[in-house]
C-alpha atoms as a PDB file:
ATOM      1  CA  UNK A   1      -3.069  66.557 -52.286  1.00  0.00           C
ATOM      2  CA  UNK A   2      -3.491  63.512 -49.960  1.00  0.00           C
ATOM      3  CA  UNK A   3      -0.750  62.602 -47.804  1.00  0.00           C
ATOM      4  CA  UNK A   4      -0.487  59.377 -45.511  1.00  0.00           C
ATOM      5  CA  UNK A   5       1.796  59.603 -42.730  1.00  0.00           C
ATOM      6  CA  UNK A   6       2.898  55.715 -41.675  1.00  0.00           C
ATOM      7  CA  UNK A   7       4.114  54.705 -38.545  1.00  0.00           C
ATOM      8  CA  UNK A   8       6.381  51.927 -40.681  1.00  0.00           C
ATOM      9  CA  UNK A   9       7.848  50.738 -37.267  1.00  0.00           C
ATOM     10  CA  UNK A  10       4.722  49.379 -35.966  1.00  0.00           C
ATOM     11  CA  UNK A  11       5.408  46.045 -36.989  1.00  0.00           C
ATOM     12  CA  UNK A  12       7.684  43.269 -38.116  1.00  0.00           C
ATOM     13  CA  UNK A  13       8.582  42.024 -40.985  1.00  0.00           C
ATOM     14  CA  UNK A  14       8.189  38.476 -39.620  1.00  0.00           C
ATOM     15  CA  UNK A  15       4.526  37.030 -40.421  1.00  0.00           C
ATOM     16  CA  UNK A  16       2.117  36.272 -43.305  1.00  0.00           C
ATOM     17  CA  UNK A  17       4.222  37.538 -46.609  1.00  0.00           C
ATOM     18  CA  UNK A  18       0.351  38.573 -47.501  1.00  0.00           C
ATOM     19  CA  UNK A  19       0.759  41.567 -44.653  1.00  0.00           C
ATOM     20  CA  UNK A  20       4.083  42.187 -45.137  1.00  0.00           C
ATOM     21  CA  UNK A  21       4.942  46.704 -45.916  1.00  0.00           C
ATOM     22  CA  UNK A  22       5.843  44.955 -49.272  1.00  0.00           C
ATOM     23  CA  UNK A  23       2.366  44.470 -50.121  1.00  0.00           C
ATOM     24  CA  UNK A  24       0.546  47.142 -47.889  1.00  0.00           C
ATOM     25  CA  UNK A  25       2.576  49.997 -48.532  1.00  0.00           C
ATOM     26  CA  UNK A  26       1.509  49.969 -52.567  1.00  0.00           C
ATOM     27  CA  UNK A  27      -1.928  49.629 -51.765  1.00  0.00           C
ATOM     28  CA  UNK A  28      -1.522  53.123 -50.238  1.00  0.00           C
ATOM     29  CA  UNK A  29      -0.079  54.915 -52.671  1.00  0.00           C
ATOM     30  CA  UNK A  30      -2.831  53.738 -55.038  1.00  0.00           C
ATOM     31  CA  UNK A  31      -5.034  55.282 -52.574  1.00  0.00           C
ATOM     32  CA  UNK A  32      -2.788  58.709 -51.530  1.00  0.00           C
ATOM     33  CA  UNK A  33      -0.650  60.996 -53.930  1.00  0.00           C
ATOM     34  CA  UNK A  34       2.280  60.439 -51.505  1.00  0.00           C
ATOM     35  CA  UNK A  35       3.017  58.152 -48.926  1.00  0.00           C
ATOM     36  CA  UNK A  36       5.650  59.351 -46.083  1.00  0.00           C
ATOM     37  CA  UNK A  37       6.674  56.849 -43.232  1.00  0.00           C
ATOM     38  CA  UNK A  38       7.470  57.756 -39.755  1.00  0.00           C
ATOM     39  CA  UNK A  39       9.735  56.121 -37.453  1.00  0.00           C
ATOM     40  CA  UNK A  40      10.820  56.104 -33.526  1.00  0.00           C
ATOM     41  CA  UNK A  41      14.124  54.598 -31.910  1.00  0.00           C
ATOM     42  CA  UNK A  42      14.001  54.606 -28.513  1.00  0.00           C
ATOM     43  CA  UNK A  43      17.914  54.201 -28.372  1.00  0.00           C
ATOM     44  CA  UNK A  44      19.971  57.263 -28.577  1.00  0.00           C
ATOM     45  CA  UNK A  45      20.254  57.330 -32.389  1.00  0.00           C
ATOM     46  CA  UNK A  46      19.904  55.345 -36.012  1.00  0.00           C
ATOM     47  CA  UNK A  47      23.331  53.800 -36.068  1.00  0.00           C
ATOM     48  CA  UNK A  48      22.926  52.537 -32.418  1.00  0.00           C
ATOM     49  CA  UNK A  49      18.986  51.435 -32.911  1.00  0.00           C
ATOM     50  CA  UNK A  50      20.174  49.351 -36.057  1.00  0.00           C
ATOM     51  CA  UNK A  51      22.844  47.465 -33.964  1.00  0.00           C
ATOM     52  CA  UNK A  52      20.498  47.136 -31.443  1.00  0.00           C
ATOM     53  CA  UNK A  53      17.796  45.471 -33.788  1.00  0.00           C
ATOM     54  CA  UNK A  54      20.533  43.669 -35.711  1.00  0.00           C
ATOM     55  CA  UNK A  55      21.423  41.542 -32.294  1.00  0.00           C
ATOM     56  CA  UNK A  56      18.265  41.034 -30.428  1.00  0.00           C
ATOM     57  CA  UNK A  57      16.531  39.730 -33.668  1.00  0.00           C
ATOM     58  CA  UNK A  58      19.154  39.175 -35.946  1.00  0.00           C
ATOM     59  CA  UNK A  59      21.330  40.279 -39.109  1.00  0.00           C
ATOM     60  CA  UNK A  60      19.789  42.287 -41.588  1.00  0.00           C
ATOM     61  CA  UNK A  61      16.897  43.050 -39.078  1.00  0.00           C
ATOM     62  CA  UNK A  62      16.857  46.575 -39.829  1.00  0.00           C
ATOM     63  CA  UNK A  63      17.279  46.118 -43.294  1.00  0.00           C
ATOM     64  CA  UNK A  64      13.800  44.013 -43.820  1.00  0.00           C
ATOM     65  CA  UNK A  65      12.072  46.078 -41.226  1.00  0.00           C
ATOM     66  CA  UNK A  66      12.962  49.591 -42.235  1.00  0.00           C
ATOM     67  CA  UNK A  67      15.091  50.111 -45.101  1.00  0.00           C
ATOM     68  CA  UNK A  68      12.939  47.433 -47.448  1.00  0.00           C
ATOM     69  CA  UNK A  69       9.790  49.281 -46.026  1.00  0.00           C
ATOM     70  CA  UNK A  70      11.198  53.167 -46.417  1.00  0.00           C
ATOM     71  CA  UNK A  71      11.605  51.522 -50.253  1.00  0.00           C
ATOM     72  CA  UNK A  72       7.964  52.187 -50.817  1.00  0.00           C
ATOM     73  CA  UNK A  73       7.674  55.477 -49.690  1.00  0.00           C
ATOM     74  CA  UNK A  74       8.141  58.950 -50.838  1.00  0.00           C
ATOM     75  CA  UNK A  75      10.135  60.216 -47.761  1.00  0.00           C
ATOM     76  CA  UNK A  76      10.829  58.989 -44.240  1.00  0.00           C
ATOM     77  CA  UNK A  77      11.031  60.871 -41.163  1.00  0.00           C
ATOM     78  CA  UNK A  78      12.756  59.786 -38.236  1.00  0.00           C
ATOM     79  CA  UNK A  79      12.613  60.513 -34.752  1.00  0.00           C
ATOM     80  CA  UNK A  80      14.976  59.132 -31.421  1.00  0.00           C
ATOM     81  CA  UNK A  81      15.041  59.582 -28.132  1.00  0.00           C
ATOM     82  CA  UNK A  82      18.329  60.959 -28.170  1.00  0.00           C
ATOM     83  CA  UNK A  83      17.805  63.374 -31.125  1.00  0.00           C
ATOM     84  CA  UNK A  84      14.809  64.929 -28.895  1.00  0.00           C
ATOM     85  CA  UNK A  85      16.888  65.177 -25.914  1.00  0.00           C
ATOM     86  CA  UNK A  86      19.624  67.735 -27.535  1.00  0.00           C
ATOM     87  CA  UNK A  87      16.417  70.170 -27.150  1.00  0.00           C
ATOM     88  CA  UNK A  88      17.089  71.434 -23.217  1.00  0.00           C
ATOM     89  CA  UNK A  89      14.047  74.010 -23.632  1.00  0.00           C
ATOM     90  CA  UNK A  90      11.352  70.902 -23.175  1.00  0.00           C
ATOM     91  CA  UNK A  91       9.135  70.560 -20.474  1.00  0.00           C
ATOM     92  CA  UNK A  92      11.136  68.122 -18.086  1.00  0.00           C
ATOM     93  CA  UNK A  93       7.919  65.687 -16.847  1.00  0.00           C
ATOM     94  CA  UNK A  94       6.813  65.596 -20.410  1.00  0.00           C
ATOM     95  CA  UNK A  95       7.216  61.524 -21.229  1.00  0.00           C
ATOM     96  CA  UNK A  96       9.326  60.997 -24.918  1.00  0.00           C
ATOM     97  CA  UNK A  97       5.724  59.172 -26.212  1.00  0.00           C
ATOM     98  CA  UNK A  98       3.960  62.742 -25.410  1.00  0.00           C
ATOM     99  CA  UNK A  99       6.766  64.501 -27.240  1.00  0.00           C
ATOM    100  CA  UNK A 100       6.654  62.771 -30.198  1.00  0.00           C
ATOM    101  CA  UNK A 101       3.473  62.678 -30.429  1.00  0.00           C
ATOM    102  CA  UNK A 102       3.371  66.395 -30.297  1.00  0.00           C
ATOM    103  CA  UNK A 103       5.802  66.815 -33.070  1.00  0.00           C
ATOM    104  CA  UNK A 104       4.258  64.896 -35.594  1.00  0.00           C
ATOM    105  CA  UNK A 105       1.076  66.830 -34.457  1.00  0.00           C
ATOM    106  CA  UNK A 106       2.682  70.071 -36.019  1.00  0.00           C
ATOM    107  CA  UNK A 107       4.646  68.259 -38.621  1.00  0.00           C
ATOM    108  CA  UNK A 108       0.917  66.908 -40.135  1.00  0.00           C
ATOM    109  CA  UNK A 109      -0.320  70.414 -40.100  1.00  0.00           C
ATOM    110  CA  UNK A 110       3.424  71.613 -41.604  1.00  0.00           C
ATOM    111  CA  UNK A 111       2.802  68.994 -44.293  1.00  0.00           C
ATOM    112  CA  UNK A 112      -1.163  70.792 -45.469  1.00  0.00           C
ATOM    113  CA  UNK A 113       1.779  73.442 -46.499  1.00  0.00           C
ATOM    114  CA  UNK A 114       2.068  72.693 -50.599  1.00  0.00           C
ATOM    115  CA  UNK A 115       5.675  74.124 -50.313  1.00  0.00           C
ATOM    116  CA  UNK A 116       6.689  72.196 -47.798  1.00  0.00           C
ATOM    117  CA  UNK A 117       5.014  69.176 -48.690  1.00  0.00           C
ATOM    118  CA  UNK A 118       6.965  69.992 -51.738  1.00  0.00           C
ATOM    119  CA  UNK A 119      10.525  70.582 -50.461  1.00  0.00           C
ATOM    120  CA  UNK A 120       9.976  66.941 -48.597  1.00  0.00           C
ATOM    121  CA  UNK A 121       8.827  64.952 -51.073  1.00  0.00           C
ATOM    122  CA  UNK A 122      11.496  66.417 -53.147  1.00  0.00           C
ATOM    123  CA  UNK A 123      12.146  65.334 -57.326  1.00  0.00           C
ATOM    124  CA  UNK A 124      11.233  62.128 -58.147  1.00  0.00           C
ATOM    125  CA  UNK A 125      13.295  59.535 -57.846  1.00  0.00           C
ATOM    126  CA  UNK A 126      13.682  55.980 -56.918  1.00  0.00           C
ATOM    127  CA  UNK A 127      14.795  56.803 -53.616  1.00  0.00           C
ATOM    128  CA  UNK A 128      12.963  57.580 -50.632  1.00  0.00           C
ATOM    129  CA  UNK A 129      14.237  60.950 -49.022  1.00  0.00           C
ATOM    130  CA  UNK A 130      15.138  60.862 -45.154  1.00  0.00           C
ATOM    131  CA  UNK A 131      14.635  63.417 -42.828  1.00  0.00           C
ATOM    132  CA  UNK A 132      15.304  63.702 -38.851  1.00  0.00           C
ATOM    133  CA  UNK A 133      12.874  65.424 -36.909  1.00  0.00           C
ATOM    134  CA  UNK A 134      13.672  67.459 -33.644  1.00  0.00           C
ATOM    135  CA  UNK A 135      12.393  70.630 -32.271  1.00  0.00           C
ATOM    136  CA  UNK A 136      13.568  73.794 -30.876  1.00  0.00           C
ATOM    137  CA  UNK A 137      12.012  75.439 -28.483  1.00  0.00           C
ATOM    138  CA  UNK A 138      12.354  79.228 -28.143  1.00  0.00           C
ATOM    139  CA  UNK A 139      10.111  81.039 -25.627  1.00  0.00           C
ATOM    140  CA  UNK A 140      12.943  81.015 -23.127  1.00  0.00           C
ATOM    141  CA  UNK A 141      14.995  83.706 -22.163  1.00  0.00           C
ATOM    142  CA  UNK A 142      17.802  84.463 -24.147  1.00  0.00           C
ATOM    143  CA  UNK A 143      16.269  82.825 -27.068  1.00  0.00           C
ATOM    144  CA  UNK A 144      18.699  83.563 -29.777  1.00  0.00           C
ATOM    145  CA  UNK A 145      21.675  82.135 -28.945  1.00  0.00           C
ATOM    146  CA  UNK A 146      19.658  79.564 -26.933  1.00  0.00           C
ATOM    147  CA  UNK A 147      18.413  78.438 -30.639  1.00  0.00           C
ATOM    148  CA  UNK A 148      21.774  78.375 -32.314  1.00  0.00           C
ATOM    149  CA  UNK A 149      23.230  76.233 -29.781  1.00  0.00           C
ATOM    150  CA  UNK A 150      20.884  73.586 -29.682  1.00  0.00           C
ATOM    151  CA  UNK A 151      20.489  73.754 -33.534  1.00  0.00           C
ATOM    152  CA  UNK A 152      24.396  73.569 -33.914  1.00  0.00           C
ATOM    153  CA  UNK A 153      23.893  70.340 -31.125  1.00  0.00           C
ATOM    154  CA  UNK A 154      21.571  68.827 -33.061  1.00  0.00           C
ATOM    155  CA  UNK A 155      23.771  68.918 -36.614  1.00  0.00           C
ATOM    156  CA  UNK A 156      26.830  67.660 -35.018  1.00  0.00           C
ATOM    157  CA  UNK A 157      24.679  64.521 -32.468  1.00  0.00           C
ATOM    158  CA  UNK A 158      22.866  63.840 -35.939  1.00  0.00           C
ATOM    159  CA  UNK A 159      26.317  63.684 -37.916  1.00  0.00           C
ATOM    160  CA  UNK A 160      27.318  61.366 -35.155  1.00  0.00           C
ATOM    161  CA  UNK A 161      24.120  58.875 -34.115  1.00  0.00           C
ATOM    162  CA  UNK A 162      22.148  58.780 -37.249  1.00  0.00           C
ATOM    163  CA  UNK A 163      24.353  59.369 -40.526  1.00  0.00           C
ATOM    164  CA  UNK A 164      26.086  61.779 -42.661  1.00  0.00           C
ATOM    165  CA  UNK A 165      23.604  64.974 -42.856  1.00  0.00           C
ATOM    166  CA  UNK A 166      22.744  65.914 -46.846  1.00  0.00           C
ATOM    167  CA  UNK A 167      25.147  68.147 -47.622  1.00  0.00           C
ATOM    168  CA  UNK A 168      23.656  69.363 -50.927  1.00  0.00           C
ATOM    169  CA  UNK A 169      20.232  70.558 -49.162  1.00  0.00           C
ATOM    170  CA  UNK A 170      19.543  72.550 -46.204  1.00  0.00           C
ATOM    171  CA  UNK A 171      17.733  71.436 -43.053  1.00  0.00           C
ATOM    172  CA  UNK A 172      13.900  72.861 -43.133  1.00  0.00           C
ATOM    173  CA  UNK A 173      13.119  74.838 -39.499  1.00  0.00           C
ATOM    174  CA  UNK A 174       9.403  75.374 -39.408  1.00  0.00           C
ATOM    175  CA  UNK A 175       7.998  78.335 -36.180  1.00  0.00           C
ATOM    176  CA  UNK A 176       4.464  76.520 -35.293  1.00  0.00           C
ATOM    177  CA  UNK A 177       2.252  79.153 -34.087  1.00  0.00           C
ATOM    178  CA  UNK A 178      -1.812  80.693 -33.245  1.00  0.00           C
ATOM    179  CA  UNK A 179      -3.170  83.356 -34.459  1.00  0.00           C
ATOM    180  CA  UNK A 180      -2.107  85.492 -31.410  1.00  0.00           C
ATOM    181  CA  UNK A 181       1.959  84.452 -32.177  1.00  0.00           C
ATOM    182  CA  UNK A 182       2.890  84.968 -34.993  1.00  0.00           C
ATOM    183  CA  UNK A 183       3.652  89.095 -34.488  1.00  0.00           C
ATOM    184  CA  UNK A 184       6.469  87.786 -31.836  1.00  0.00           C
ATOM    185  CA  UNK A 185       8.004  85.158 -34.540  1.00  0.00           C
ATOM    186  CA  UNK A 186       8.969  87.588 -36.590  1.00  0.00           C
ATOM    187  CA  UNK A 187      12.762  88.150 -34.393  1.00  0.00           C
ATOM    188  CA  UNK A 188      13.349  84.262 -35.753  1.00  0.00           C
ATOM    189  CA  UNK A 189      14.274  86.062 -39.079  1.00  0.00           C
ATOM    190  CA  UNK A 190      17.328  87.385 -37.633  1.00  0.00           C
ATOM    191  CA  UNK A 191      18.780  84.062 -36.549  1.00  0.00           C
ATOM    192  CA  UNK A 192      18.803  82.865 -39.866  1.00  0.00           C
ATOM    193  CA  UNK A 193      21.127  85.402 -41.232  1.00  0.00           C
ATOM    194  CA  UNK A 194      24.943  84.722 -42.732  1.00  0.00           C
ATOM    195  CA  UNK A 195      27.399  83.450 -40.404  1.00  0.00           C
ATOM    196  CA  UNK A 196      30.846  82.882 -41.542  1.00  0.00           C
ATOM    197  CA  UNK A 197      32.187  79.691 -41.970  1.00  0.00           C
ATOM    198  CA  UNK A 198      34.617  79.738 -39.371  1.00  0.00           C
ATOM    199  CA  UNK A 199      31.679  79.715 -36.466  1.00  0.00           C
ATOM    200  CA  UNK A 200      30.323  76.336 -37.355  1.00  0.00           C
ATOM    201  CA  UNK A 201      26.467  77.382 -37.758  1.00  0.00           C
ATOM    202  CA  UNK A 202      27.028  77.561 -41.665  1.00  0.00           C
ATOM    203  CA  UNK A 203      23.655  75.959 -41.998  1.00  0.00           C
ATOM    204  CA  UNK A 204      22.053  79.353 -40.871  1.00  0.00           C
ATOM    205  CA  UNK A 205      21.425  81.096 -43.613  1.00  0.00           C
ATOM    206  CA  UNK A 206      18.893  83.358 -44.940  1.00  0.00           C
ATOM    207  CA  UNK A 207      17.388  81.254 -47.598  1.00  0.00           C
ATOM    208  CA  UNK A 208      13.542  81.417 -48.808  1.00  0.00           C
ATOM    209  CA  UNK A 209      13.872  77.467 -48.475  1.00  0.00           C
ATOM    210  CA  UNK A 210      14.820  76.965 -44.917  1.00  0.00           C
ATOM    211  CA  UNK A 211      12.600  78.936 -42.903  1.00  0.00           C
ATOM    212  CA  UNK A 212       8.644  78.933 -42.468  1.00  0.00           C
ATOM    213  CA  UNK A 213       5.605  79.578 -40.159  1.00  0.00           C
ATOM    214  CA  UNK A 214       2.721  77.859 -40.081  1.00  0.00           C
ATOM    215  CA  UNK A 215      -0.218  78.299 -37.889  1.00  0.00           C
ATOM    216  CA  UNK A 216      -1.154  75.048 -35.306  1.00  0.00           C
ATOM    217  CA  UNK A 217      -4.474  74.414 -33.629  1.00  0.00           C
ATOM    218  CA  UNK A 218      -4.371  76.048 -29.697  1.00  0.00           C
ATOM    219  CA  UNK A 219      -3.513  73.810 -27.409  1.00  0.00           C
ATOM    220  CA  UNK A 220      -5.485  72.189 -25.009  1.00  0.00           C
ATOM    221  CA  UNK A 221      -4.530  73.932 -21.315  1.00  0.00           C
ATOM    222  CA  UNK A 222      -5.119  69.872 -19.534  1.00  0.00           C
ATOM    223  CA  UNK A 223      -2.884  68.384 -21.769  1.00  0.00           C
ATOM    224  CA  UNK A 224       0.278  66.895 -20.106  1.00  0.00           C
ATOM    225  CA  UNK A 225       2.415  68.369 -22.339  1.00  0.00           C
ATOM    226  CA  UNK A 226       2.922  72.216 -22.793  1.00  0.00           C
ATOM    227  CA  UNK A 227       5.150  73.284 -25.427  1.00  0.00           C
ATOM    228  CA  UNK A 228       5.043  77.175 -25.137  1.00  0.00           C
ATOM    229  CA  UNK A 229       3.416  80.031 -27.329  1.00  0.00           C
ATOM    230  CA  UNK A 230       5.785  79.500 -30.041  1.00  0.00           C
ATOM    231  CA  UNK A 231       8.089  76.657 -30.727  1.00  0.00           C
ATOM    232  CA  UNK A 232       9.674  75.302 -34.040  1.00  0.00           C
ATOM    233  CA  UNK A 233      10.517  72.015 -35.239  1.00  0.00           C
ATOM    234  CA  UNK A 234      13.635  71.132 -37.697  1.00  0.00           C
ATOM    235  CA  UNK A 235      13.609  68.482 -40.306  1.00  0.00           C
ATOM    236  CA  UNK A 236      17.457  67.528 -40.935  1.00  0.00           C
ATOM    237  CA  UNK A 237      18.151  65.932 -44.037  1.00  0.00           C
ATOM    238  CA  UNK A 238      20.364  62.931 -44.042  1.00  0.00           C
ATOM    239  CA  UNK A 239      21.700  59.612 -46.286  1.00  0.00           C
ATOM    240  CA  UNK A 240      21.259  56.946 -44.913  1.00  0.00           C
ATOM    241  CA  UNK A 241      23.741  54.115 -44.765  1.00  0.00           C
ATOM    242  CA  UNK A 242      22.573  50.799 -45.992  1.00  0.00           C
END
């Protein structure tokens, strides 16, 4: 299936109506079996990047430029600069342009993944489905409960920047990986077993549906950025608030 990931924050919706999303964003999905838009805020979160927008360029800013937009698409993942920084295992002189970049690196080769292509895209419907993306890096030591803390982090700073998370779907945590790392992966398992309610990390539980590992490309050693053997990014479900 062909998938076109859309950077739909790469331009206004002031201009030409003729090259507004309105009229490009169709166009694609004539051309791709699903369409899936991408979006960076480089304030701390969704709530505080729409009031941002909303006052520099005025009311209902955000509403042309990304909700109208998200309209035509199948899902939409966001990213922040905030949401990335609840992850303490990244490498500190790593810029947040290099970061992102690197997640949506994995997330394109997560997305060659039928069933996971699948569990984003979700039913059909009307409605485009909204994801956050973050990572969480593991090859540090005491990995474990490193992990479930900045997982738990991430659910409550999503709950409180971006919007209510989708409480009828679980978050999707995806363990990118070569060839050579996927034997040491295999201790992730355990983190994802029943907790009880009372600890807060409900969301970690041993479901087929929230769990995977895919294999990445190696990385190149002069890159800037050097995420580890073995890291894993986490799409959070979430409705957003128009």
């Amino acid at each position: 299936m062909r998938t076109a990931l859309i950077d739909i924050d790469s331009r206004t919706w002031i201009g030409p109506e003729d090259t507004s999303w309105r009229n490009i964003l169709p166009a694609f999905a004539h051309c791709y079996d699903f369409v899936i838009g991408l979006c960076h805020f480089e304030q701390r979160g969704l709530r505080q990047a729409r009031a941002h927008l909303d006052t520099t360029f005025g009311a209902d800013y955000f509403l042309h430029s990304v909700v109208e937009p998200a309209t035509s698409c199948d899902a939409v993942i966001v990213t922040s600069a905030g949401l990335i920084e609840t992850d303490t295992g990244l490498c500190p002189s790593a810029s947040i342009e290099d970061i992102v970049g690197e997640l949506v690196r994995r997330l394109s080769y997560a997305l060659m993944e039928p069933k996971i292509l699948e569990r984003i895209i979700g039913p059909s419907s009307t409605n485009p489905r909204f994801f956050a993306l973050s990572s969480a890096t593991v090859n540090a030591p005491a990995p474990l409960s490193r992990l479930q803390s900045i997982l738990y982090r991430q659910s409550v700073f999503l709950s409180g920047s971006f919007a209510p998370l989708a409480v009828d779907e679980p978050p999707l945590f995806i363990a990118t990986s070569k060839d050579d790392d996927i034997e040491p992966s295999r201790w992730l398992i355990d983190v994802f077993a029943p907790t009880a309610p009372s600890s807060g990390k409900a969301f970690l539980t041993k479901r087929a549906d929230i769990f995977a590992i895919i294999q990445t490309p190696c990385y190149q050693p002069d890159t800037r950025y050097s995420p580890g053997l073995l890291d894993m990014i986490a799409l959070w479900p979430f409705k957003i608030e128009t």
